[in-house]
N, C-alpha and C. Protein backbone atom coordinates (compact mmCIF):
# COMPACT_ATOMS: atom_id res chain seq x y z
N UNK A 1 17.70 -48.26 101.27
CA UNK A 1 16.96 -47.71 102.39
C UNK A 1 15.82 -48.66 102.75
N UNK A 2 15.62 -49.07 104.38
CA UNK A 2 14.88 -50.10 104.58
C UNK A 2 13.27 -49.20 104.66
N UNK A 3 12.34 -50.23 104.21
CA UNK A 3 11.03 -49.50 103.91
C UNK A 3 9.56 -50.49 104.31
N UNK A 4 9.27 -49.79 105.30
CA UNK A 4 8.05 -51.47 106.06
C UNK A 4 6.57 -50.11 105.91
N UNK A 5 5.88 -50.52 105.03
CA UNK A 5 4.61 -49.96 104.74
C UNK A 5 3.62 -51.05 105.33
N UNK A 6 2.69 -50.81 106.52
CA UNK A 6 1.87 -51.62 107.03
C UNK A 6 0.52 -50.92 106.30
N UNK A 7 -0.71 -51.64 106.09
CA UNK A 7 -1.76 -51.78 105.32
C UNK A 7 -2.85 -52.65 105.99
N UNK A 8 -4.48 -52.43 105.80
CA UNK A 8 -4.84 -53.03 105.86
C UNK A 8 -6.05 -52.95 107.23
N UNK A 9 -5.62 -52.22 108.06
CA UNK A 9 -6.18 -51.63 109.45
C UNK A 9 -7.88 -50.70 109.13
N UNK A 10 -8.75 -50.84 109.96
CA UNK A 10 -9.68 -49.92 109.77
C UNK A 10 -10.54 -50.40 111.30
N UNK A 11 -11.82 -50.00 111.02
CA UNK A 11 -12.81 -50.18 112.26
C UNK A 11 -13.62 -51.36 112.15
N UNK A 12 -13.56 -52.27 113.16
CA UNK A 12 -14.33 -53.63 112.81
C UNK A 12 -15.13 -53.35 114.36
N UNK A 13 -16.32 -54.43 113.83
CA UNK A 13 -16.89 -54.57 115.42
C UNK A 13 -16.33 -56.05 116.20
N UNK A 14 -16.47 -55.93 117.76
CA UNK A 14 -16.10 -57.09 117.73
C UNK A 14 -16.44 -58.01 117.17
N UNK A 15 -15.42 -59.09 117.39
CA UNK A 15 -15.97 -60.68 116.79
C UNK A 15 -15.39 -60.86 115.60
N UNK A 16 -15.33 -59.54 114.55
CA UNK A 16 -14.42 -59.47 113.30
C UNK A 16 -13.39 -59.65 112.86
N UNK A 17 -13.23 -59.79 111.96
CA UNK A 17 -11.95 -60.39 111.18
C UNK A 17 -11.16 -58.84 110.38
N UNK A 18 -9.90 -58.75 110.26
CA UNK A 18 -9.20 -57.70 109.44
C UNK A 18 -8.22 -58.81 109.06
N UNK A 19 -7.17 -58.48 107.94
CA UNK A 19 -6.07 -58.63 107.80
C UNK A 19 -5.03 -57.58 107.64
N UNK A 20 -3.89 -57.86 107.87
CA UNK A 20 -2.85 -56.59 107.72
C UNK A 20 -1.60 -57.39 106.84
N UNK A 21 -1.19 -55.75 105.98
CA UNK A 21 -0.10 -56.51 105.42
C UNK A 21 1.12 -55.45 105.59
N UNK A 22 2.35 -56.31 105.65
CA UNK A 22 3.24 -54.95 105.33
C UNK A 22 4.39 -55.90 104.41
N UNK A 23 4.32 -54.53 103.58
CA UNK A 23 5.33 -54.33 102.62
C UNK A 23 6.31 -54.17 102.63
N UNK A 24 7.94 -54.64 102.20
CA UNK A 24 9.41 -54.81 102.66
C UNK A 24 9.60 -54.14 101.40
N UNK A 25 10.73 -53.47 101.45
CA UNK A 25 11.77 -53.05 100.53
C UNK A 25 13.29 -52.21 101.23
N UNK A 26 13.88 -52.50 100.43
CA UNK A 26 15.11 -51.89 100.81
C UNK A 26 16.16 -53.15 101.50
N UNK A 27 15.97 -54.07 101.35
CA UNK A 27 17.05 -55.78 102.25
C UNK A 27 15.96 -56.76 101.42
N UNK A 28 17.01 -57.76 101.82
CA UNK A 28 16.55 -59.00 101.33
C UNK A 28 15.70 -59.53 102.31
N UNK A 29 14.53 -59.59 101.75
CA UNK A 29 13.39 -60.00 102.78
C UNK A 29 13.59 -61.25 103.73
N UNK A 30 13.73 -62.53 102.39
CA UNK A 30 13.51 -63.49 102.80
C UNK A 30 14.62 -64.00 103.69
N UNK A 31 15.91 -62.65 104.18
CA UNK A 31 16.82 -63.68 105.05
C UNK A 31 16.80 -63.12 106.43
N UNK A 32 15.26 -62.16 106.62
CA UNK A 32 15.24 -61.59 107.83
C UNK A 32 13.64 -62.24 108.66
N UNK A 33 14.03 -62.55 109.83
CA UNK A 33 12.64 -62.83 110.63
C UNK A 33 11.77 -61.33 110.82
N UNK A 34 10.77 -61.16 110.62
CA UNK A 34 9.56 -60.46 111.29
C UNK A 34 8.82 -60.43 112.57
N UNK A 35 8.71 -59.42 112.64
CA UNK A 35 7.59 -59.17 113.89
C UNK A 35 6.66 -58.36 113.78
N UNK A 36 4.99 -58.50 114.19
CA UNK A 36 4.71 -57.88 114.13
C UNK A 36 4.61 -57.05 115.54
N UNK A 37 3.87 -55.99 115.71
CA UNK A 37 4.24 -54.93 116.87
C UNK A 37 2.34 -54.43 117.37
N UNK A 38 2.12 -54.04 118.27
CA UNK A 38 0.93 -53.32 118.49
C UNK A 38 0.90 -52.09 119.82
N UNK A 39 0.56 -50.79 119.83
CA UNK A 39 0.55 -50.15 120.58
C UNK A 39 -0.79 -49.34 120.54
N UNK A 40 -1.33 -49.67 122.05
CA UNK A 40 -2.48 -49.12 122.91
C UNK A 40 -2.38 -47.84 122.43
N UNK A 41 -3.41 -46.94 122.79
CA UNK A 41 -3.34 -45.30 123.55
C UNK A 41 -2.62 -45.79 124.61
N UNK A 42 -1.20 -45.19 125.63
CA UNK A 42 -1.31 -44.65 126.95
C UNK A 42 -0.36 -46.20 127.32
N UNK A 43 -0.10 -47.09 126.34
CA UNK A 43 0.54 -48.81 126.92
C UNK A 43 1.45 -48.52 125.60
N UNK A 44 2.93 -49.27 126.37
CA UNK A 44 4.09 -49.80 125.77
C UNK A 44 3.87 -50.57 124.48
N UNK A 45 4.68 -50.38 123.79
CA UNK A 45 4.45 -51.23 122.30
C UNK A 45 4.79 -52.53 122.91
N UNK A 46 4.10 -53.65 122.09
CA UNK A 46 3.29 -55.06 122.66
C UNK A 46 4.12 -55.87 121.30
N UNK A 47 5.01 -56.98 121.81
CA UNK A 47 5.03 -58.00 120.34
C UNK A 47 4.28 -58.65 120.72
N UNK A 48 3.34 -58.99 119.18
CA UNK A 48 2.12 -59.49 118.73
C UNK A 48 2.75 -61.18 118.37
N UNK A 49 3.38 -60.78 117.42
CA UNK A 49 3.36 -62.41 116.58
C UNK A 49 4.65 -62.32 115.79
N UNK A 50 5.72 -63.21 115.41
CA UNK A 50 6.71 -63.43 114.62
C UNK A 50 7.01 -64.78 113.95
N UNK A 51 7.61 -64.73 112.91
CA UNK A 51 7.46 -65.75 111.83
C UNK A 51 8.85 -65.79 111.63
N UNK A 52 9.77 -66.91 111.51
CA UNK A 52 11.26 -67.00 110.98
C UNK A 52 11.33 -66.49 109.28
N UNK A 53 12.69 -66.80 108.95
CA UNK A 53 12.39 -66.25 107.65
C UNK A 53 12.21 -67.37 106.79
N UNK A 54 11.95 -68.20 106.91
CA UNK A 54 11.67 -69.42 105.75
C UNK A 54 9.95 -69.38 106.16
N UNK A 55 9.20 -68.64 107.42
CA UNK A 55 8.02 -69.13 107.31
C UNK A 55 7.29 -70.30 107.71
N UNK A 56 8.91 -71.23 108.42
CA UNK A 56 7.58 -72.42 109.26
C UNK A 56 7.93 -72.08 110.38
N UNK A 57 8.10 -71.31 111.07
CA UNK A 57 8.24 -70.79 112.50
C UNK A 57 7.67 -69.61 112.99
N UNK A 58 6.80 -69.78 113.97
CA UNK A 58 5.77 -68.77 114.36
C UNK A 58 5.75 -68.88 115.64
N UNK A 59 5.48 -67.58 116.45
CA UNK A 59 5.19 -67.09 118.42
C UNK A 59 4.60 -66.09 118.28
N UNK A 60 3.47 -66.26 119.16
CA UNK A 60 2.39 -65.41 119.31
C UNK A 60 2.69 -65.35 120.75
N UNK A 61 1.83 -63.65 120.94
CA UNK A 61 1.66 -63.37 122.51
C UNK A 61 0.25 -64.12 122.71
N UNK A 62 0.58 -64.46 124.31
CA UNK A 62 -0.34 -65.16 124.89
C UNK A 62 -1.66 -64.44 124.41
N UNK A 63 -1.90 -63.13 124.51
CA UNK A 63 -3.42 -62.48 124.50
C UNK A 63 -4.17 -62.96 123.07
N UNK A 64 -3.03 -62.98 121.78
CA UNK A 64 -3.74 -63.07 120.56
C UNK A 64 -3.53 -64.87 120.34
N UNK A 65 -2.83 -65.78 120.98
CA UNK A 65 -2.63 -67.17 120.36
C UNK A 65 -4.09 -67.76 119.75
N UNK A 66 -4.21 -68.68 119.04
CA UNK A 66 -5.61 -69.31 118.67
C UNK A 66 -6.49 -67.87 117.88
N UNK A 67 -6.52 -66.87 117.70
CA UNK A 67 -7.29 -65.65 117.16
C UNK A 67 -6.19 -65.21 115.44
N UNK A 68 -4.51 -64.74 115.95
CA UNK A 68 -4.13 -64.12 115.32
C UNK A 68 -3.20 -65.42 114.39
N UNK A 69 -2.70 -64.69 113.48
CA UNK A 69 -2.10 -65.64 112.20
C UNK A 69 -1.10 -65.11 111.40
N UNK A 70 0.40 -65.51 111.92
CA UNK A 70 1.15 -64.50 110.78
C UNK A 70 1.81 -65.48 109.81
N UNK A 71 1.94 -64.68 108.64
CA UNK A 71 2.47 -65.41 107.42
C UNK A 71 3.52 -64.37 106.61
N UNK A 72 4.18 -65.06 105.58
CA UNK A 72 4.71 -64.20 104.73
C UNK A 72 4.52 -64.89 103.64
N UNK A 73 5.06 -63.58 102.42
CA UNK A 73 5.16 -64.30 101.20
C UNK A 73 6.42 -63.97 100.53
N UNK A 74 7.80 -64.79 100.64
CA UNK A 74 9.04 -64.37 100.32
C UNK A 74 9.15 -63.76 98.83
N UNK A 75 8.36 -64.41 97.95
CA UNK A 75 8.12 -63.66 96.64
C UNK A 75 7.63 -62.38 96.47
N UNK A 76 6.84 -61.85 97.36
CA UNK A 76 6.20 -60.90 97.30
C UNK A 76 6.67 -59.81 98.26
N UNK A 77 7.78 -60.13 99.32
CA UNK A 77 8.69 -59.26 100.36
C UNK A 77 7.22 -58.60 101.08
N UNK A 78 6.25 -59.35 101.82
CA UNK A 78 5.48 -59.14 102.30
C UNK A 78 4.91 -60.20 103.79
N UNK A 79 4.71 -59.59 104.66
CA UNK A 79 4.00 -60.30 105.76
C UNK A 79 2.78 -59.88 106.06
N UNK A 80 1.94 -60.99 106.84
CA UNK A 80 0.28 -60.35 107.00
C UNK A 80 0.10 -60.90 108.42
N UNK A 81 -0.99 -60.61 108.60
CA UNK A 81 -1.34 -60.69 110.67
C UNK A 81 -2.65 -61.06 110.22
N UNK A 82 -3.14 -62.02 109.89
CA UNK A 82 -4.91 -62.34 109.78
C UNK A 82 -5.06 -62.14 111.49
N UNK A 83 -5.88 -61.33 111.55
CA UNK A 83 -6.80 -61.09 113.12
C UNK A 83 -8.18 -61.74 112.79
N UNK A 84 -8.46 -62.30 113.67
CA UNK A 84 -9.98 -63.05 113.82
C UNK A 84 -10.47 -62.78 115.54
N UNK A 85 -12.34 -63.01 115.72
CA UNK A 85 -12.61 -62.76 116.61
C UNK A 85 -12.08 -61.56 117.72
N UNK A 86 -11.87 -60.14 116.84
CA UNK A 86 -10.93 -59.35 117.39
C UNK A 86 -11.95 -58.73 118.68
N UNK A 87 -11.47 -58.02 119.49
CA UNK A 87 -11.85 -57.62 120.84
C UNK A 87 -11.58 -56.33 120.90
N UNK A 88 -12.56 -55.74 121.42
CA UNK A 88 -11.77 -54.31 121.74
C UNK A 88 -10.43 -53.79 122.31
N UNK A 89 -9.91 -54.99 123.33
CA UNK A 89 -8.87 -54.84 123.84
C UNK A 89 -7.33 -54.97 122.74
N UNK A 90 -7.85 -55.18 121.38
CA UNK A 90 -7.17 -55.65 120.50
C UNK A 90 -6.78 -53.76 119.61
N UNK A 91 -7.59 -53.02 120.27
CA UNK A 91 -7.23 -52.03 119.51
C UNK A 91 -6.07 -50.77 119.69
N UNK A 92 -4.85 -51.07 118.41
CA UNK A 92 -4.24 -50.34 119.02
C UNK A 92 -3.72 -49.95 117.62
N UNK A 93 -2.21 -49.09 117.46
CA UNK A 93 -1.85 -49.35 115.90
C UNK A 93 -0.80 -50.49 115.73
N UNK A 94 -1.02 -50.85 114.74
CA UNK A 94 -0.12 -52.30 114.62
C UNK A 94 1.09 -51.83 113.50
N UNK A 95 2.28 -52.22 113.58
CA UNK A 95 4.05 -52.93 112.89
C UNK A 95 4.02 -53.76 113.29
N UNK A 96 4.77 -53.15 111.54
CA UNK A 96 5.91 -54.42 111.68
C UNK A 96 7.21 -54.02 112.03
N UNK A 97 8.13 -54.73 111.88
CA UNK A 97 9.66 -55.05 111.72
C UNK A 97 10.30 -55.65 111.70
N UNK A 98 11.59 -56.00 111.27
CA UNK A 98 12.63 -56.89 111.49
C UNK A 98 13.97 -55.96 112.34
N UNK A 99 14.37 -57.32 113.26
CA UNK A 99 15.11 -56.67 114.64
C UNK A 99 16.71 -56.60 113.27
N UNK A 100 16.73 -57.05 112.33
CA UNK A 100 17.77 -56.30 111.23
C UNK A 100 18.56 -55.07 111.53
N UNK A 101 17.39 -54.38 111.19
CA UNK A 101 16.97 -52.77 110.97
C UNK A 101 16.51 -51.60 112.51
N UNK A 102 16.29 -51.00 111.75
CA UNK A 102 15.72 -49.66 112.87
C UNK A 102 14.82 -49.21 112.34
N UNK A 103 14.48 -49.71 111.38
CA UNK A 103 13.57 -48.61 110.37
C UNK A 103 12.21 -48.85 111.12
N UNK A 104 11.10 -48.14 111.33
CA UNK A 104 9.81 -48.73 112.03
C UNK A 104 9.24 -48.02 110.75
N UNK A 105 7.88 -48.34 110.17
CA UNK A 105 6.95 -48.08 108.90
C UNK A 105 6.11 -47.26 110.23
N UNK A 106 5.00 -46.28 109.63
CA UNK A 106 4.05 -45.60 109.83
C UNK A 106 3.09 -46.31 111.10
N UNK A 107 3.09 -47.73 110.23
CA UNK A 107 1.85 -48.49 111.25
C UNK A 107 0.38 -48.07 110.60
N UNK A 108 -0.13 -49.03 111.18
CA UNK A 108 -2.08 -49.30 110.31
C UNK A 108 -2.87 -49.32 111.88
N UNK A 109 -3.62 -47.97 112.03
CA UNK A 109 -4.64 -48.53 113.19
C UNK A 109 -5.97 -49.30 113.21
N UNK A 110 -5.61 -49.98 113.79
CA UNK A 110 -6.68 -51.05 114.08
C UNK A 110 -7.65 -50.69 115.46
N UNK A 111 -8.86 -50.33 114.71
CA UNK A 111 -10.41 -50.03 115.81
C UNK A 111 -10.94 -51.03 116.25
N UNK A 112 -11.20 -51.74 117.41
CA UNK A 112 -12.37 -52.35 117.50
C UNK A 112 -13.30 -51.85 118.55
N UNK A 113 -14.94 -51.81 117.82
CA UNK A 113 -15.76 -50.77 118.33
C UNK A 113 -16.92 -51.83 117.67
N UNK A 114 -17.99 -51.48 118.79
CA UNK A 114 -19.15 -51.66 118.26
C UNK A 114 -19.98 -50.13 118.34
């Protein structure tokens, strides 16, 4: 059973930094690409950022390029989204997934508020 636990989300002010991680189980991590995902209040879910599965291949949406940072760690069946200089417009709840599966995890909301 496929299993994507995202982590890591809370309330930053702008300008701040979070990281997010999510957790894989249930497939073989390392032979699936990632994405991560973000959805507004009231706006369509948004791809954020994706990484191939070996990890030297990365696409970001235009809004986060130069700010956001995705990585994995194939040992650890884990991916992360370092956010930097985040914006309010940045707040929404964030996934993951791999287009593999169907499975979508819970998601981690991410505040930005001063």
């Amino acid at each position: 059973q496929v299993q994507l636990v995202e982590s890591g989300g809370g309330l930053v002010q702008p300008g701040g930094s979070l990281r997010l991680s999510c957790a894989a189980s249930g497939f073989t991590f390392s032979n699936y690409l990632m994405i991560w995902y973000r959805q507004a209040p009231g706006k369509e879910r948004e791809l954020v950022a994706t990484i191939n599965s070996a990890g030297d291949s990365t696409n970001y949406a235009d809004s986060v390029k130069g700010r956001f940072t995705i990585s994995r760690d194939n040992a650890k069946n884990t991916v992360y989204l370092q956010m930097k200089s985040l914006k309010p417009e940045d707040t929404a709840v964030y996934y993951c997934k791999t287009p593999g599966f169907r499975s979508w995890g819970q998601g981690t909301q991410v505040t930005v508020s001063s």
